[in-house]
Protein backbone atom coordinates (compact mmCIF):
# COMPACT_ATOMS: atom_id res chain seq x y z
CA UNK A 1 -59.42 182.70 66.65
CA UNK A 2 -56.88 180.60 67.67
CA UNK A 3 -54.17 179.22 65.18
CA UNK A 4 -54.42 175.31 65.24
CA UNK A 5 -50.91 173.33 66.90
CA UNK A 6 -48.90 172.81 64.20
CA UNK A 7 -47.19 169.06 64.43
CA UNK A 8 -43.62 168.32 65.82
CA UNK A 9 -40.87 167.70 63.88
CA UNK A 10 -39.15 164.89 64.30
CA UNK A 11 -34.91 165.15 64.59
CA UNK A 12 -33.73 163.21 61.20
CA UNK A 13 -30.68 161.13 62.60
CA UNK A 14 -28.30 159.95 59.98
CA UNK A 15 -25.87 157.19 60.95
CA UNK A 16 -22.87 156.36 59.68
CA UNK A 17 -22.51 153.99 56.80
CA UNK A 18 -21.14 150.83 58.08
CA UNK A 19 -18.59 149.21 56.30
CA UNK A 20 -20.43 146.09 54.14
CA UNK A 21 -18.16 143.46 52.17
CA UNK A 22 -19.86 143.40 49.00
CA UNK A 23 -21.07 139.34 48.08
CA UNK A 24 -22.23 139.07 44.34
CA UNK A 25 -23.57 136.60 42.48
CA UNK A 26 -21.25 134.40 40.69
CA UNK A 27 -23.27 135.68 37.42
CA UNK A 28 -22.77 139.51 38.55
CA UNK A 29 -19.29 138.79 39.61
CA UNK A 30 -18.31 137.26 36.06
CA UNK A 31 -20.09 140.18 34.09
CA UNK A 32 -18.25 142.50 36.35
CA UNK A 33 -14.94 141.12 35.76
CA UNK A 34 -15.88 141.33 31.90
CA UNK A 35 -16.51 144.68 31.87
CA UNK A 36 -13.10 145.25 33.19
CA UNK A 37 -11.73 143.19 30.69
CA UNK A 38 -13.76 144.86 27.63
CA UNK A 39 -12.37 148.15 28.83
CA UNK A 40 -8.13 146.95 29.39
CA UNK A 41 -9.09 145.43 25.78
CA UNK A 42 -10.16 148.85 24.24
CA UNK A 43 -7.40 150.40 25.90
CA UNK A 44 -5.29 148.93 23.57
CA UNK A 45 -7.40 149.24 20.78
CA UNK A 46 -8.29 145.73 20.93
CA UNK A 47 -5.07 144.30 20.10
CA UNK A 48 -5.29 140.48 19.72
CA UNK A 49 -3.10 138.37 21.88
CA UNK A 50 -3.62 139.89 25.15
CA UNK A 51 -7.67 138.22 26.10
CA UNK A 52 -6.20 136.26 29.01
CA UNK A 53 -4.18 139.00 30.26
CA UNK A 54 -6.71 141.31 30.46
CA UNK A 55 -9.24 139.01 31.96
CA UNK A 56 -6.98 138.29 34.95
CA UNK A 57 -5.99 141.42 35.76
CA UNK A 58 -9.86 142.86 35.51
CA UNK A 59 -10.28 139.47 37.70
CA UNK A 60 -7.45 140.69 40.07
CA UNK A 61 -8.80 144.54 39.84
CA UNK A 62 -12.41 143.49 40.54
CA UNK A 63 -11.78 141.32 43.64
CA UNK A 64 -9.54 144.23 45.36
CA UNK A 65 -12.51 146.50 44.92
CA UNK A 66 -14.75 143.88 46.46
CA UNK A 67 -12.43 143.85 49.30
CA UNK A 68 -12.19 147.25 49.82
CA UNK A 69 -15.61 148.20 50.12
């Protein structure tokens, strides 16, 4: 009896990632930069006085990642 043709396999190519500039929302962007913020903040234990600091320099973080990418 013969055995029935199995089907061909088709090669799997995998390209390269390309390199994407990431574009988020203005909403996404702001509750990213937050995040960054809430964790500078609990890095010092939440010390009061520093909530501008810490939101400028997650702004400044955020935006270099952004670029990066």
């Amino acid at each position: 009896m013969p055995t029935p043709n199995k089907p061909k396999q088709k090669k799997l190519t995998i390209s390269k990632p390309r390199s994407v500039k990431a574009n988020p929302s203005a909403q996404k962007l702001q509750e990213m930069i937050a995040e960054a913020a809430y964790y500078k903040a609990e890095q010092r234990n939440f010390s009061p006085g520093f909530e501008e600091f810490d939101w400028f320099e997650a702004e400044k973080e955020v935006n270099k990642r952004l670029r990066t990418k």
